[in-house]
C-alpha atoms as a PDB file:
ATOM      1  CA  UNK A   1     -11.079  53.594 -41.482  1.00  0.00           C
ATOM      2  CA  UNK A   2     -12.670  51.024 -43.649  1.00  0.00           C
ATOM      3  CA  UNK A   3      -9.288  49.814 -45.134  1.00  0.00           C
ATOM      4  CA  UNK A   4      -8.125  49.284 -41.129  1.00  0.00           C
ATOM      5  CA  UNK A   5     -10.943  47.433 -40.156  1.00  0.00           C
ATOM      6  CA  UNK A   6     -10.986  45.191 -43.506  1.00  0.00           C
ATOM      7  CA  UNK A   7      -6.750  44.808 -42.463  1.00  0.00           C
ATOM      8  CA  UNK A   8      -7.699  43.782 -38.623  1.00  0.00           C
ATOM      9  CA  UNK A   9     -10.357  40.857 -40.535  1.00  0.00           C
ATOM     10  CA  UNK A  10      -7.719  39.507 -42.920  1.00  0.00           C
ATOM     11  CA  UNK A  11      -5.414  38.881 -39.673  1.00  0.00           C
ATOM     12  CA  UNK A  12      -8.234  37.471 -37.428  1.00  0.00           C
ATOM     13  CA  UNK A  13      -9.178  35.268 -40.479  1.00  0.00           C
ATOM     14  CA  UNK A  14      -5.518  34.093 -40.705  1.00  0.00           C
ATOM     15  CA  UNK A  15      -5.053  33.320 -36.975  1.00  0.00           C
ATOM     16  CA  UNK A  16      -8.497  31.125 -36.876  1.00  0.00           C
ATOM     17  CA  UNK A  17      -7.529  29.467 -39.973  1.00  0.00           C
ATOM     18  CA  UNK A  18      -4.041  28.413 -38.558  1.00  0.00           C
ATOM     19  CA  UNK A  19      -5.898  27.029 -35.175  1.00  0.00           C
ATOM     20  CA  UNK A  20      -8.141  25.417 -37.039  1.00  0.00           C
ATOM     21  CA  UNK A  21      -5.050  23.572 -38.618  1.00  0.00           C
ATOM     22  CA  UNK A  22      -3.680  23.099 -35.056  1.00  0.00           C
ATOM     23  CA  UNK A  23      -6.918  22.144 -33.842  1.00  0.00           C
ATOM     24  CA  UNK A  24      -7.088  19.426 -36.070  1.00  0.00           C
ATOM     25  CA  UNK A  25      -3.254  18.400 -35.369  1.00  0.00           C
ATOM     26  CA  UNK A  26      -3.840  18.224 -32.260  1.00  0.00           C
ATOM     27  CA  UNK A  27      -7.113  15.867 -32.580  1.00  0.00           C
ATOM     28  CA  UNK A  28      -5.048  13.376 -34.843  1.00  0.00           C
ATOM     29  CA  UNK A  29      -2.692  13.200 -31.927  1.00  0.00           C
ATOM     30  CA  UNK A  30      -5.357  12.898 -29.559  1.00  0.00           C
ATOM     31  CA  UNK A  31      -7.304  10.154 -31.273  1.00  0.00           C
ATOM     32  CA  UNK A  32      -3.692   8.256 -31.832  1.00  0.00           C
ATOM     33  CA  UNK A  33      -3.297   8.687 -27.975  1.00  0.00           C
ATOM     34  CA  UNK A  34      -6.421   7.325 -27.173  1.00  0.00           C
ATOM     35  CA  UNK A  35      -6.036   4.335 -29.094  1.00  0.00           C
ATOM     36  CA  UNK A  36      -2.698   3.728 -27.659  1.00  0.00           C
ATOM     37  CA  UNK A  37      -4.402   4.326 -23.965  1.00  0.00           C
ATOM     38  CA  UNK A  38      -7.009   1.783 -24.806  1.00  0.00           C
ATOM     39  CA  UNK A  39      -4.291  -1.188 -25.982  1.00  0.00           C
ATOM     40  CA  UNK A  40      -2.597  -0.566 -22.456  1.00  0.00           C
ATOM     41  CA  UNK A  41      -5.835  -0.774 -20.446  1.00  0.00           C
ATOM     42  CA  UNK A  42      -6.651  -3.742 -22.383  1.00  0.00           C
ATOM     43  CA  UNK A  43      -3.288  -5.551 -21.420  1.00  0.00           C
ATOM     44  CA  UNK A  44      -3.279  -4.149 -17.997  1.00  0.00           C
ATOM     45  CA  UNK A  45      -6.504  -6.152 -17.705  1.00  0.00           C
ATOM     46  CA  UNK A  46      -5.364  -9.215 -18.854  1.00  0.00           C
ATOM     47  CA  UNK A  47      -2.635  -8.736 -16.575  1.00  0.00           C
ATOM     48  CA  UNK A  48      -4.773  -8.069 -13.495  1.00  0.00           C
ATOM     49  CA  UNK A  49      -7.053 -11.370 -14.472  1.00  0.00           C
ATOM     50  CA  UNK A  50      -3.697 -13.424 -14.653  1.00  0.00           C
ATOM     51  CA  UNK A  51      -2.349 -12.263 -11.448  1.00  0.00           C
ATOM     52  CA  UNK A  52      -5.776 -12.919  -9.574  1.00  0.00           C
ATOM     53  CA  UNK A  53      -5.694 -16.294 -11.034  1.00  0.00           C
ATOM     54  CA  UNK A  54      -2.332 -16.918 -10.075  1.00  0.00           C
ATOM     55  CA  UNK A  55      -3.275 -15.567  -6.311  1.00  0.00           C
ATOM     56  CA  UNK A  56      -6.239 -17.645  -6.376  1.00  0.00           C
ATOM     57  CA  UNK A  57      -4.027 -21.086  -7.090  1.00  0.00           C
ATOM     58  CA  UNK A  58      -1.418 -19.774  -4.453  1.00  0.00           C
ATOM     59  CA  UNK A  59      -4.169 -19.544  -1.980  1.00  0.00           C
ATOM     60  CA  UNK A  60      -5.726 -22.750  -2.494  1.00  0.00           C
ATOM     61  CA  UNK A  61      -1.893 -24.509  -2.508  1.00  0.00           C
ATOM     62  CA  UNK A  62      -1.008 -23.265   0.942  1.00  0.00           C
ATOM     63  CA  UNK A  63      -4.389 -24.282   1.978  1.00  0.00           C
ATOM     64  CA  UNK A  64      -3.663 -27.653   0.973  1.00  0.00           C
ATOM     65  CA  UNK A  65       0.381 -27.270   2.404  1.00  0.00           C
ATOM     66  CA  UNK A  66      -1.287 -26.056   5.845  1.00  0.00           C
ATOM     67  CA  UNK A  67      -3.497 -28.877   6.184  1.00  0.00           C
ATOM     68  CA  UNK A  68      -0.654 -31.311   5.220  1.00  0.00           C
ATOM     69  CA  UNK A  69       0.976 -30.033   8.222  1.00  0.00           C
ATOM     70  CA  UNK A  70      -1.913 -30.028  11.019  1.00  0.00           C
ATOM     71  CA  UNK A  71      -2.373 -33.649   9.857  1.00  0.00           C
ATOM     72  CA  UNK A  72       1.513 -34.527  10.179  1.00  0.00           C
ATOM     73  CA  UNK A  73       1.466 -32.390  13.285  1.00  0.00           C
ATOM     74  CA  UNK A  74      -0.799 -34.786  14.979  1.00  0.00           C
ATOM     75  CA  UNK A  75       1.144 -37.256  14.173  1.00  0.00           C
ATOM     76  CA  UNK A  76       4.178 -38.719  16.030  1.00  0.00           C
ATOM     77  CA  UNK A  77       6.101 -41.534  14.819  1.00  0.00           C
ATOM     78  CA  UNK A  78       8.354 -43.386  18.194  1.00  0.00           C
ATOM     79  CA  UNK A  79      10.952 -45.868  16.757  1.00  0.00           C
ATOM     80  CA  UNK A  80      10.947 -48.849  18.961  1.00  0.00           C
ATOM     81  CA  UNK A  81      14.616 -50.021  18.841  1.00  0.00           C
ATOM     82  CA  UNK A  82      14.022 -53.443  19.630  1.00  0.00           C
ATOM     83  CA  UNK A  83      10.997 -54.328  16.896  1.00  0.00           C
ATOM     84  CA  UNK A  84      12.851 -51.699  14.456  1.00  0.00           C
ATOM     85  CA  UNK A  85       9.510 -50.771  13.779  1.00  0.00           C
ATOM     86  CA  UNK A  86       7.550 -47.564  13.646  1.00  0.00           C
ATOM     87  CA  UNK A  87       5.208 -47.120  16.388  1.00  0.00           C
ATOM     88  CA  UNK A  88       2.353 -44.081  15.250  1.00  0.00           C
ATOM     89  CA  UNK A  89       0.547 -41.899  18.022  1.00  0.00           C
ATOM     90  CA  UNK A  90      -1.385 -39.230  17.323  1.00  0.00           C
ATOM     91  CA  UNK A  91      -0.752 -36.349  19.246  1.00  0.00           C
ATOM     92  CA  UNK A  92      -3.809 -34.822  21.649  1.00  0.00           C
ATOM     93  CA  UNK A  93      -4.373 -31.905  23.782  1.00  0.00           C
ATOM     94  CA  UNK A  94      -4.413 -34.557  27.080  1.00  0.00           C
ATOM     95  CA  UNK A  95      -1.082 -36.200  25.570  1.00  0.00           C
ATOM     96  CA  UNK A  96      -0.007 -39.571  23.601  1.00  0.00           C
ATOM     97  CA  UNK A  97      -2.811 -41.580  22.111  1.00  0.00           C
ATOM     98  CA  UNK A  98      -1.991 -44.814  20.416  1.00  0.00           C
ATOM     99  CA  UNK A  99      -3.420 -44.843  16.990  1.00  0.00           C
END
C-alpha cells in the first residue's frame, strides 16, 4: 500500500513540475504580448492625437471657406456695358443696395 501511494506522489510531483514549466512558458509569452499590446496602444494614440489635429484644422478651414462665401454671397457684381466697368451691390433681404 505504501509503495502505491509513494508511486501516485512521484506522478503528481511530475505533472506539477511540468506545469510549472508551462506556467512559466506561458508567462514569457504573456509578458512578450503585453509589451507588444502596449507599443500598439502607444501608436494608436499618436494616431488618434494626429487625426484630431487634422479634424481640428479641417474645421477651422471650412469655417474660413463658409465665411468666404456669405461675404461673396452678398455681393453682386452688374457689368455696365457702356462704362465697361464693374458696378458692386450688395445683396439684402429688401433687394439691391448700392455699395
Amino acid at each position: 500500500m505504501l509503495h502505491r501511494i509513494l508511486f501516485k506522489l512521484f506522478h503528481i510531483e511530475e505533472s506539477i513540475d511540468r506545469n510549472v514549466v508551462e506556467i512559466k512558458n506561458k508567462s514569457k509569452d504573456i509578458d512578450g504580448l503585453q509589451a507588444e499590446q502596449e507599443r500598439h496602444d502607444e501608436a494608436l494614440e499618436r494616431v488618434r492625437a494626429s487625426q484630431a489635429r487634422s479634424r481640428n484644422s479641417v474645421m477651422q478651414m471650412e469655417k474660413k471657406i463658409k465665411k468666404a462665401d456669405k461675404s461673396l454671397e452678398a455681393k453682386v457684381c452688374f457689368i455696365d456695358y457702356t462704362t465697361r466697368a464693374c458696378n458692386l451691390y450688395v445683396v439684402q433681404a429688401s433687394g439691391f443696395g448700392s455699395g
